[in-house]
Protein backbone atom coordinates (compact mmCIF):
# COMPACT_ATOMS: atom_id res chain seq x y z
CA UNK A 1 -4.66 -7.94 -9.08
CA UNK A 2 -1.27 -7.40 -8.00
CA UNK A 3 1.79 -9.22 -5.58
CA UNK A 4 3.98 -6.25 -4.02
CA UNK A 5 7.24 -7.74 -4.41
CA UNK A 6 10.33 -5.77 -2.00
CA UNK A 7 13.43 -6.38 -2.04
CA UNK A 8 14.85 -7.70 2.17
CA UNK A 9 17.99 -6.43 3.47
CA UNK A 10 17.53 -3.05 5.79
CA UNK A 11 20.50 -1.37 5.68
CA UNK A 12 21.31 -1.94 1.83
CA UNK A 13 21.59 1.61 0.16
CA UNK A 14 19.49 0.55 -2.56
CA UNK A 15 15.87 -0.91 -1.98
CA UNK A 16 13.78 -2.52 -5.16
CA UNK A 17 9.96 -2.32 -4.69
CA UNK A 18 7.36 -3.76 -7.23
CA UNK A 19 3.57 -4.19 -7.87
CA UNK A 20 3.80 -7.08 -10.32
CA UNK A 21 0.58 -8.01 -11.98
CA UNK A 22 -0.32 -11.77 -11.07
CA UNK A 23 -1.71 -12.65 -15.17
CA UNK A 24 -0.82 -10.31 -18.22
CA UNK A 25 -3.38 -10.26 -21.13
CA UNK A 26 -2.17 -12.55 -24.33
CA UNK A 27 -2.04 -9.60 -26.46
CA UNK A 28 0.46 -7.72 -23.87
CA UNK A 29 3.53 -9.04 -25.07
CA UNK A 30 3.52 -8.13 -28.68
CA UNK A 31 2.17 -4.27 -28.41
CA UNK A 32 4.28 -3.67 -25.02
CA UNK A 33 7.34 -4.68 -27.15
CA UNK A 34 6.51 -1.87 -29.74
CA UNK A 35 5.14 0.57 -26.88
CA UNK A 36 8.56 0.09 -25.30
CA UNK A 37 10.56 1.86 -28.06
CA UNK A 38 10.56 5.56 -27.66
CA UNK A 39 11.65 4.93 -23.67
CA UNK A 40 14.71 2.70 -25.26
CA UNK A 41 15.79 5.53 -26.99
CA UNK A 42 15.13 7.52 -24.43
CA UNK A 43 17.40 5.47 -22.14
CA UNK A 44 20.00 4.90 -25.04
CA UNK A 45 20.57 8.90 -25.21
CA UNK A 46 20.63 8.80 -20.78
CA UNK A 47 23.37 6.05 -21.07
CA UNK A 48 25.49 8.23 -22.96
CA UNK A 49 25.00 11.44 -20.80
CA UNK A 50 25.81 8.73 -17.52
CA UNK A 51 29.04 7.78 -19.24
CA UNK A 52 30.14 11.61 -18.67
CA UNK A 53 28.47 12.34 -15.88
CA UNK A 54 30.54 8.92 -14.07
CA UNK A 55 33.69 10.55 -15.50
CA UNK A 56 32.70 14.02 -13.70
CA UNK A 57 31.98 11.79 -10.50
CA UNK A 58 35.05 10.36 -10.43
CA UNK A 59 37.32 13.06 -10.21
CA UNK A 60 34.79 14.67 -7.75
CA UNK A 61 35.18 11.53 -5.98
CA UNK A 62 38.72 11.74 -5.87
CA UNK A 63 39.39 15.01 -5.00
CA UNK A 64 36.66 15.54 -2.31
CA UNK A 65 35.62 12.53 -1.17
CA UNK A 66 32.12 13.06 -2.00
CA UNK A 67 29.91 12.85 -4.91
CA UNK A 68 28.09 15.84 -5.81
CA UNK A 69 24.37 16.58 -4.91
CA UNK A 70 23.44 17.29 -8.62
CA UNK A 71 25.41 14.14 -10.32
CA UNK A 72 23.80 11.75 -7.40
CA UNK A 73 20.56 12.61 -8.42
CA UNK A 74 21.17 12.32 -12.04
CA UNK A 75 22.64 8.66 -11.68
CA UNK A 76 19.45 8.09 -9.61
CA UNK A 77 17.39 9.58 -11.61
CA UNK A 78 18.67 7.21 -14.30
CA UNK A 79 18.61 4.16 -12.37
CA UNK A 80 15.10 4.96 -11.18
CA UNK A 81 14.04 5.12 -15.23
CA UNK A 82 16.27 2.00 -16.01
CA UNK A 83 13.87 0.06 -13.59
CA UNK A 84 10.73 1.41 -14.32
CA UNK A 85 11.36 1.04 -18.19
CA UNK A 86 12.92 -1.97 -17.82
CA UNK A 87 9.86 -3.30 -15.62
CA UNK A 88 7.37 -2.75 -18.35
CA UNK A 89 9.12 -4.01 -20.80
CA UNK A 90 9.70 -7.36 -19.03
CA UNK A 91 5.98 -7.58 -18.46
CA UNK A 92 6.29 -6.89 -14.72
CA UNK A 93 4.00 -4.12 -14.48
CA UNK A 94 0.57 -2.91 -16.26
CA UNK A 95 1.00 1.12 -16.31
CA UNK A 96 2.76 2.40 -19.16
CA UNK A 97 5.51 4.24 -17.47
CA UNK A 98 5.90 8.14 -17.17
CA UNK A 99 8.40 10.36 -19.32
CA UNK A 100 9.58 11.92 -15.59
CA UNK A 101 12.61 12.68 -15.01
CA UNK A 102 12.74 14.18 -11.48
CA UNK A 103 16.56 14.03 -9.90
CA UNK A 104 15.43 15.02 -6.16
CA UNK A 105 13.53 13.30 -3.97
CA UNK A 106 11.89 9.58 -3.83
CA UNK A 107 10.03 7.53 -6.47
CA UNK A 108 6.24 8.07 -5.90
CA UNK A 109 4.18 5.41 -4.13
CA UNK A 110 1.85 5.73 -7.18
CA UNK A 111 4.63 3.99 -9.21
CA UNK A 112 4.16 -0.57 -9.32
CA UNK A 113 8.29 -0.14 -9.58
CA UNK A 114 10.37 1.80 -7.12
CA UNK A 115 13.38 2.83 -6.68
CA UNK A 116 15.35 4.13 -3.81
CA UNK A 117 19.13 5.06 -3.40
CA UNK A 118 20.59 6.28 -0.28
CA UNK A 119 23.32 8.69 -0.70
CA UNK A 120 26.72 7.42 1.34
CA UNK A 121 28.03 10.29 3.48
CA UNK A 122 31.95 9.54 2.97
CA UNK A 123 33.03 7.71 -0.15
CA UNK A 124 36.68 5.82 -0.32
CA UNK A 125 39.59 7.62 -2.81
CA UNK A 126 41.11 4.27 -3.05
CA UNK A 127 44.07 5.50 -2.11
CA UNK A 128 45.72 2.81 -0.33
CA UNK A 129 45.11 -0.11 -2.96
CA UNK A 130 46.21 2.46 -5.71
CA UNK A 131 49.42 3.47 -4.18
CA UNK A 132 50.63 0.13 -3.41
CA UNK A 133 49.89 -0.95 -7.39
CA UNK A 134 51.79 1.48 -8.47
CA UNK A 135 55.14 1.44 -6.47
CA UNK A 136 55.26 -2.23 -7.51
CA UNK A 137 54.66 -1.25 -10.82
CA UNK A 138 57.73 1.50 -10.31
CA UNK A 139 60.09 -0.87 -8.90
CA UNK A 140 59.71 -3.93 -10.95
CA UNK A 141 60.44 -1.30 -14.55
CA UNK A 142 63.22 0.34 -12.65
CA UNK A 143 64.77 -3.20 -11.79
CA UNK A 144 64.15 -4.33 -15.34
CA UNK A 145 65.40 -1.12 -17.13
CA UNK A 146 68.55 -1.47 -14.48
CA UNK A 147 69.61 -5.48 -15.37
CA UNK A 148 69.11 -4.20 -19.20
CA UNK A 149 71.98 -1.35 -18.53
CA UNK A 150 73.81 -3.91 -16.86
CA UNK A 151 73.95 -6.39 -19.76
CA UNK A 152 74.18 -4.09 -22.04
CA UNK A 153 77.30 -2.33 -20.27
CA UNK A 154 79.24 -5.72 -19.60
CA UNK A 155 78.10 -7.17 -23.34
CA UNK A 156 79.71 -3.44 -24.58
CA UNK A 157 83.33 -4.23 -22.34
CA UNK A 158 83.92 -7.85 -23.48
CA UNK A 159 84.08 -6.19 -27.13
């Protein structure tokens, strides 16, 4: 028996959706644990491949203004195993969860946890925030580096 659990807020980009199992068994929680292993590594070696693939992003980000089809669907794709994994292993679900990594397209409605992402059609450069850090940043080392050449200048003449 099972409480579908979903996440409120229509709009939001990213929508949570579980099956969660009312009781677990006694035994569950020491031979999920151990079950859970192989997907932590799993996730461990995914973490380290999203590290780059955010770097990638970025600059894609920056320069067009848009993140690419391919690295969306990895990050979801990553997110989507992230909750699933992380579902089991928190006792929230019964079904040990699939090695499938699919990077188009929605989670299956045969899954307890779901996972959906909505791409954003125009993302910011940051541009304006960016810009104004760093001529503040410019002018207070050029007004710092200028009263040093003062002082120095005038401590040079009185000699």
């Amino acid at each position: 028996m099972t409480s579908p659990v979903a996440a409120s807020g229509a709009g939001f980009p990213l929508q949570l959706e579980l099956d969660a199992p009312v009781a677990i068994a006694r035994w569950r929680p020491i031979v999920q644990w151990f079950l859970a292993i192989p997907h932590f590594v799993v996730l461990y070696v995914l973490a380290i491949v999203q590290r780059v693939v955010f770097v990638i992003s970025f600059f894609a980000i920056l320069f067009t203004g848009k993140m690419p089809d391919g690295l969306f669907g990895f990050n979801a794709m990553v997110l989507r195993y992230q909750w699933r994994v992380g579902s089991y292993a928190m006792f929230m679900r019964e079904d040990y969860p699939e090695f499938a990594f699919p990077t188009e397209g929605a989670d299956p409605a045969t899954e307890p946890a779901r996972l959906s992402v909505e791409e954003a059609a125009k993302l910011s450069r940051g541009s304006s925030s960016s810009s104004g850090c760093w001529r503040s940043r410019t002018t207070s080392c050029c007004s710092s580096s200028t009263s040093r050449s003062t002082s120095l200048s005038s401590s040079r003449s009185s000699r």
